[in-house]
Protein backbone atom coordinates (compact mmCIF):
# COMPACT_ATOMS: atom_id res chain seq x y z
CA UNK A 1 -17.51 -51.47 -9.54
CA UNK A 2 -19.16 -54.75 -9.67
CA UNK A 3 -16.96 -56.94 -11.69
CA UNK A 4 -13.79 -54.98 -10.97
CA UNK A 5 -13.84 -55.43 -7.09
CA UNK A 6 -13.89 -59.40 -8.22
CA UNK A 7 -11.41 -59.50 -10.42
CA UNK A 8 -8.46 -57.77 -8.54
CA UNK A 9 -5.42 -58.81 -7.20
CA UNK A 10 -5.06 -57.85 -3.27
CA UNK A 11 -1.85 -55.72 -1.98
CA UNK A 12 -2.19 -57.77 1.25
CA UNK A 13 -4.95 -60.59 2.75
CA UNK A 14 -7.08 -58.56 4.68
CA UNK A 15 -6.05 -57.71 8.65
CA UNK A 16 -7.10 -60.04 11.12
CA UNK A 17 -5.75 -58.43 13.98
CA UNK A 18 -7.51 -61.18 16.56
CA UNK A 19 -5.66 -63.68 15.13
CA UNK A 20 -2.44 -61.85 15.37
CA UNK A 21 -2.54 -61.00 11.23
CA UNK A 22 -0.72 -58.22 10.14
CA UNK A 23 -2.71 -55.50 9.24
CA UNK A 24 -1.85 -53.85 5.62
CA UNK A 25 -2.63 -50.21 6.65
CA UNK A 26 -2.97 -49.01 10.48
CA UNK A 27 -4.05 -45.58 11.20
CA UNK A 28 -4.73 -43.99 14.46
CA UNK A 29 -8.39 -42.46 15.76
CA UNK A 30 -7.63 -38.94 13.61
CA UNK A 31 -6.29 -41.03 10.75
CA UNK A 32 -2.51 -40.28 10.78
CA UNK A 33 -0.78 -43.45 9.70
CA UNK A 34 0.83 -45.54 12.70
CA UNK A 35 2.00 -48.65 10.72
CA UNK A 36 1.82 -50.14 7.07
CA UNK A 37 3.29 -53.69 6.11
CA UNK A 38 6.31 -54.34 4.35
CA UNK A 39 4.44 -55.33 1.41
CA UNK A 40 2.72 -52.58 1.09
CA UNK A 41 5.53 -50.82 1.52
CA UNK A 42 7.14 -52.51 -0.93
CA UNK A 43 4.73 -51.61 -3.57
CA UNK A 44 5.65 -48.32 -3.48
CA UNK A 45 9.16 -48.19 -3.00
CA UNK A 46 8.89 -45.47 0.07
CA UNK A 47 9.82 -45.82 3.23
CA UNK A 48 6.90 -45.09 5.90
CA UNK A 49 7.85 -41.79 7.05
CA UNK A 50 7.15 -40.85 3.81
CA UNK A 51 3.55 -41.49 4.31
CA UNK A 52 2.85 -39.41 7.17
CA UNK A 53 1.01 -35.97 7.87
CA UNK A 54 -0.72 -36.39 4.71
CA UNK A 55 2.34 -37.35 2.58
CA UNK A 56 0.27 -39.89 1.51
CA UNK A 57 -1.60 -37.98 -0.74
CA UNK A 58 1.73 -37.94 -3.01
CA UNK A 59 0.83 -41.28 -4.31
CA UNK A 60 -2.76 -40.26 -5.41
CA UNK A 61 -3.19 -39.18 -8.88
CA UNK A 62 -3.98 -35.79 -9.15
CA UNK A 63 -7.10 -36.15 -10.74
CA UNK A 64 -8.57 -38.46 -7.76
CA UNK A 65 -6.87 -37.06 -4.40
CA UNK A 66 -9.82 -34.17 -4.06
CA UNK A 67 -12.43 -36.91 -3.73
CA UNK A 68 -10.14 -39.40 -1.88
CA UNK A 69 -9.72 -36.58 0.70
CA UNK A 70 -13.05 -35.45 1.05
CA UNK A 71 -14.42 -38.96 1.28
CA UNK A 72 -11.38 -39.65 3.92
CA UNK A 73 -12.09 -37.20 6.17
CA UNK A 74 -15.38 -37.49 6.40
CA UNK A 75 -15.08 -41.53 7.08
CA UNK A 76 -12.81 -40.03 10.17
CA UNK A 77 -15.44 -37.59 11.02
CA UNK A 78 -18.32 -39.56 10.99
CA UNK A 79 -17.01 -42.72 12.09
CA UNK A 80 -18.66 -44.26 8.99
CA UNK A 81 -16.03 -47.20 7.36
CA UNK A 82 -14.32 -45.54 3.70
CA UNK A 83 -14.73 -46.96 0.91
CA UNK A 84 -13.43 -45.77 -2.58
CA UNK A 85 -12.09 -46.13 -6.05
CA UNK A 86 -8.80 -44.61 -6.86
CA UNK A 87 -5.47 -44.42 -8.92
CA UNK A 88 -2.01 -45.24 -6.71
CA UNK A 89 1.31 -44.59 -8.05
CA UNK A 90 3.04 -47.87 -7.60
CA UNK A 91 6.86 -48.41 -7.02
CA UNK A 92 7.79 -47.90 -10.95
CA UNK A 93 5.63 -44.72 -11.34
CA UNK A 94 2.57 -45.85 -13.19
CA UNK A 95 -0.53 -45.27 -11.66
CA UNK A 96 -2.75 -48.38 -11.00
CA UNK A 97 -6.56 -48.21 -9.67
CA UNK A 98 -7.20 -49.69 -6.39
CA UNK A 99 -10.30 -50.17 -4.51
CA UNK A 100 -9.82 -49.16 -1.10
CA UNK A 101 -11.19 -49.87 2.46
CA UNK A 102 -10.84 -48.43 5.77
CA UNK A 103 -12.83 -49.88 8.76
CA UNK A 104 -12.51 -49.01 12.40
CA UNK A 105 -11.67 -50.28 15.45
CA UNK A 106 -13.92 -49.70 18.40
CA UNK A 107 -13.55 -50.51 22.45
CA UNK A 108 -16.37 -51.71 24.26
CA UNK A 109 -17.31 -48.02 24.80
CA UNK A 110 -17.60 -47.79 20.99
CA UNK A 111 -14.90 -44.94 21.03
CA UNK A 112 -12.30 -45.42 17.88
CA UNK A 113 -9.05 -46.09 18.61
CA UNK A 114 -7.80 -47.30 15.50
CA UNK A 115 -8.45 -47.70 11.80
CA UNK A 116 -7.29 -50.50 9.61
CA UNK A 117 -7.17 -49.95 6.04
CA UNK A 118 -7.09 -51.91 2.37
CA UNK A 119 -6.64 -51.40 -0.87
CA UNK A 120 -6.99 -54.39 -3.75
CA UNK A 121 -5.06 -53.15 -7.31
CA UNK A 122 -7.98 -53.32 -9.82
CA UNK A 123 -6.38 -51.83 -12.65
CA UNK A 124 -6.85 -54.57 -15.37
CA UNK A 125 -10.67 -55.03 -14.22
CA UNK A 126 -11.32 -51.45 -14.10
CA UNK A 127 -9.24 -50.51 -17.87
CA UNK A 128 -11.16 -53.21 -19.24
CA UNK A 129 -14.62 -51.90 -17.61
CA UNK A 130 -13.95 -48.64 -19.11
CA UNK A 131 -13.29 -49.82 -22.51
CA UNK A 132 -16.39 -52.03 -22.54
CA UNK A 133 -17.83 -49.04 -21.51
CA UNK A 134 -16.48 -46.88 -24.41
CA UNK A 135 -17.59 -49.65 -26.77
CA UNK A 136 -21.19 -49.22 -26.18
CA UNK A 137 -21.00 -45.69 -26.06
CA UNK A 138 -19.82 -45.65 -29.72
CA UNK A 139 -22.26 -48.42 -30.67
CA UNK A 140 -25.02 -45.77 -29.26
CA UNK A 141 -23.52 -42.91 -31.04
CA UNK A 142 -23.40 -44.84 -34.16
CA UNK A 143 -26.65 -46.34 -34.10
CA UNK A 144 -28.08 -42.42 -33.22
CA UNK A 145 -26.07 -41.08 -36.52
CA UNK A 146 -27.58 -43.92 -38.43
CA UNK A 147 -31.16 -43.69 -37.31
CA UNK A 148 -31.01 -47.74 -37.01
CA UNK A 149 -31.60 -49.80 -33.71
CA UNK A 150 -31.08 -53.26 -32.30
CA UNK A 151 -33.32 -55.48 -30.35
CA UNK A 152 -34.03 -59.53 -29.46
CA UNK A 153 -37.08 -61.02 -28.92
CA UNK A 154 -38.07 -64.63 -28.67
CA UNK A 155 -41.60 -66.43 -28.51
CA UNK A 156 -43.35 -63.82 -26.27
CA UNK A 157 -40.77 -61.76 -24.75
CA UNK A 158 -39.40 -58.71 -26.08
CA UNK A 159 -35.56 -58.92 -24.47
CA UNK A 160 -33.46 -56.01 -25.44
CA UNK A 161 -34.05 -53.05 -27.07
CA UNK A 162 -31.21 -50.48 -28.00
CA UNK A 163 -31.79 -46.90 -26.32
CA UNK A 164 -32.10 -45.68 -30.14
CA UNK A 165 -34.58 -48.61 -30.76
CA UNK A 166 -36.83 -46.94 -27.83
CA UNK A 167 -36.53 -43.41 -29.42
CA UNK A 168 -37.29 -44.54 -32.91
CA UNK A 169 -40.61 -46.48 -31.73
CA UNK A 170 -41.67 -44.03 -28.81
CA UNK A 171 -41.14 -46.07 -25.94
CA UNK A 172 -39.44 -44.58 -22.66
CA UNK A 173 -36.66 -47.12 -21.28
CA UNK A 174 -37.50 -45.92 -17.85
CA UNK A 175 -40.34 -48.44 -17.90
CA UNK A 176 -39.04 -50.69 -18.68
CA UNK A 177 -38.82 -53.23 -21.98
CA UNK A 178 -42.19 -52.62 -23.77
CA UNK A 179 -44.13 -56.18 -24.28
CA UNK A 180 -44.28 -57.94 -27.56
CA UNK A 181 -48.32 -57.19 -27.87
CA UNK A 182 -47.50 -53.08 -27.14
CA UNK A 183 -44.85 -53.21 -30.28
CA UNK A 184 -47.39 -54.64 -32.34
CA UNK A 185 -50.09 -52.11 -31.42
CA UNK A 186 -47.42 -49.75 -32.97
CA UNK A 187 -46.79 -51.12 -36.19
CA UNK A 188 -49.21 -49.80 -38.51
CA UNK A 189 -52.50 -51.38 -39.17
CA UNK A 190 -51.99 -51.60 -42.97
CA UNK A 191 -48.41 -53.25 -42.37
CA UNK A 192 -48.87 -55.53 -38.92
CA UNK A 193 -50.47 -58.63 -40.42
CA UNK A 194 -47.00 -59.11 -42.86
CA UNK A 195 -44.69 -57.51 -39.92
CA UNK A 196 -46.65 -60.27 -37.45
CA UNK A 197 -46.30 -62.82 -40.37
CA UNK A 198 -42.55 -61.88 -40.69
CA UNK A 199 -41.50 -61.87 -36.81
CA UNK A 200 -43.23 -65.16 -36.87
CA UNK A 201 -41.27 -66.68 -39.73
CA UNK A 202 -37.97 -66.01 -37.78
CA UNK A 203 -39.23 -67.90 -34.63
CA UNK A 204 -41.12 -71.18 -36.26
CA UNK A 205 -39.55 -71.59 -39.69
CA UNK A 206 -35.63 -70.18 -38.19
CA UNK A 207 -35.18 -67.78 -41.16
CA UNK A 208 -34.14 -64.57 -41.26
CA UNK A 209 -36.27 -61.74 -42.41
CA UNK A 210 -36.14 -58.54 -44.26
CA UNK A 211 -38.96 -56.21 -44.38
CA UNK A 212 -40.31 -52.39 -45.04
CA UNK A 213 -43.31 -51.16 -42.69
CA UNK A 214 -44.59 -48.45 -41.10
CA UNK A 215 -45.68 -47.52 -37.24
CA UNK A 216 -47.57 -44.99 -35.31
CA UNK A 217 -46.48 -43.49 -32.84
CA UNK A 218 -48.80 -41.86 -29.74
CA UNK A 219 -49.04 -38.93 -30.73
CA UNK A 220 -50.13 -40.13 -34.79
CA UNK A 221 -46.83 -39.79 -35.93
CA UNK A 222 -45.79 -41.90 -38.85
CA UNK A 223 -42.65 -43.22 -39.47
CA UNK A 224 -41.28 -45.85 -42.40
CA UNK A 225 -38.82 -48.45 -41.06
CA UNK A 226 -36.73 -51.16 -42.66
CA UNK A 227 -36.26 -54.11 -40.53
CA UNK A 228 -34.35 -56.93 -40.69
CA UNK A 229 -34.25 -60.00 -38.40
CA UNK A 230 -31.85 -63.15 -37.82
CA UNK A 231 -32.84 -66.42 -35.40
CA UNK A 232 -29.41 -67.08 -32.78
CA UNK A 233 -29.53 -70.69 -32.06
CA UNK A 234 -27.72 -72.81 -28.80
CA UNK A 235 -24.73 -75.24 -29.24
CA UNK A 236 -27.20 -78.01 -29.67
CA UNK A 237 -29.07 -76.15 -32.34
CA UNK A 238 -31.98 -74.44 -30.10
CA UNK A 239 -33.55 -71.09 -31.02
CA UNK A 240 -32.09 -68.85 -28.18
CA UNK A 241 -33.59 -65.43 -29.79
CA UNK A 242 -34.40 -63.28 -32.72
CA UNK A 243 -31.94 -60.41 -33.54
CA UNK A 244 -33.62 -57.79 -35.64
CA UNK A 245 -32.00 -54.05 -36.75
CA UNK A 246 -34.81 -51.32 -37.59
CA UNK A 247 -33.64 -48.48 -39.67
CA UNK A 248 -35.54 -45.19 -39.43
CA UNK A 249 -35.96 -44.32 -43.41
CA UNK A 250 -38.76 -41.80 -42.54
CA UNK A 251 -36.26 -38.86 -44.28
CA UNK A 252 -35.48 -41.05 -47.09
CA UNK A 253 -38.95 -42.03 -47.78
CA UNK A 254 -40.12 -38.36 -47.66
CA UNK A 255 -37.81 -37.31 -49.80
CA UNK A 256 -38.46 -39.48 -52.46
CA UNK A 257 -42.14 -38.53 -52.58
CA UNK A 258 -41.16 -35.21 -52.60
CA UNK A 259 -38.76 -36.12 -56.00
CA UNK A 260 -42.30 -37.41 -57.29
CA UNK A 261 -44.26 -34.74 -56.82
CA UNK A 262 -41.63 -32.42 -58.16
């Protein structure tokens, strides 16, 4: 939850009981609820009785109150501060996601005598996290189904490759983005003079590029690929990178050799 702990809006400032702060959420050493704030209150429309001996759980969505207890109790168990991500139902029934804090309170003999607590609604962060997540799962799928890839590249780094990009060329993404020299060393021999020539042409002359090849993989497989490539400039009219799509036409190009020799 990187961005979406950033981006939230908080139920209450965070307790600063020294200082004489009210706390948002105050819990006693077994974790039964002693006190919440008026705003918090508030932003569920109950009263605080209605919070106790576990009636808190009432406000969880279904789907999330397993985990939230589990990861509660064993916070109280352990001593160990909670932390979680989970869906509230606010004052108007919709259920919002919050990211949620509890930390305790310890006297000098480092027993627990209380817990304070915080949540932060995240619910616009987190929706739009999920979508964006979504989005490049499609983008994945649909660059699978169509046996094409994406990658960048500029004067001697390779910078992205898709996960289908890796699968079409052989490469395993778990170490890492393969260098510019060990993509070349793939393209076949026959073919990497005009593919070097072409990759080339997008970074010195800033024109795109369209162009059939072959590579080999590791284990002598040989596949036919149709690439083509596009410069991205800066504002001021700098070449940032080189976007190319491969397309695995391997199938395509079998077949009509096949049709040939028919």
């Amino acid at each position: 939850m990187r961005r979406a702990g950033s981006a939230g809006k908080r139920i209450q400032a965070p307790s600063n009981h020294r200082n004489g702060t009210e706390p948002p959420l105050v819990a006693g050493p077994d974790g039964e609820p002693t006190h919440f704030n008026q705003r918090f209150l508030d932003y569920f429309g109950r009263p605080f009785e209605d919070f106790k001996h576990g009636g808190w759980g009432a406000f969880v969505h279904p789907d999330d109150l397993p985990e939230t207890e589990k990861a509660f109790s064993h916070a109280i168990q352990t001593g160990i501060s909670y932390q979680g991500v989970l869906r509230f139902r606010r004052a108007d029934g919709e259920y919002r996601w919050h990211q949620g804090r509890g930390d305790p309170l310890r006297d000098r003999q480092g027993n627990i005598i209380q817990w304070y607590g915080l949540f932060v609604d995240i619910d616009e962060a987190k929706k739009a996290e999920d979508r964006l997540r979504r989005s490049e799962a499609y983008l994945a799928e649909a660059q699978r189904l169509g046996h094409s890839g994406v990658s960048t590249y500029n004067e001697t780094t390779v910078l992205y490759g898709s996960e289908e990009t890796y699968r079409i060329w052989g490469f395993d993404p778990v170490q890492g983005v393969p260098s510019l020299e060990a993509v070349i060393q793939r393209v076949h021999p026959d073919d990497r003079d005009r593919h070097r020539a072409a990759s080339r042409r997008a970074l010195d002359e800033k024109e795109g590029y369209s162009i059939a090849y072959r590579i080999v993989l590791p284990d002598g497989t040989v596949k036919h690929l149709e690439s083509i490539g596009q410069p991205v400039f800066s504002a001021s009219g700098e070449l940032v990178e080189v976007v190319a799509i491969q397309i695995d036409v391997t199938d395509r190009k079998r077949a009509e050799e096949a049709y040939r020799e028919a």
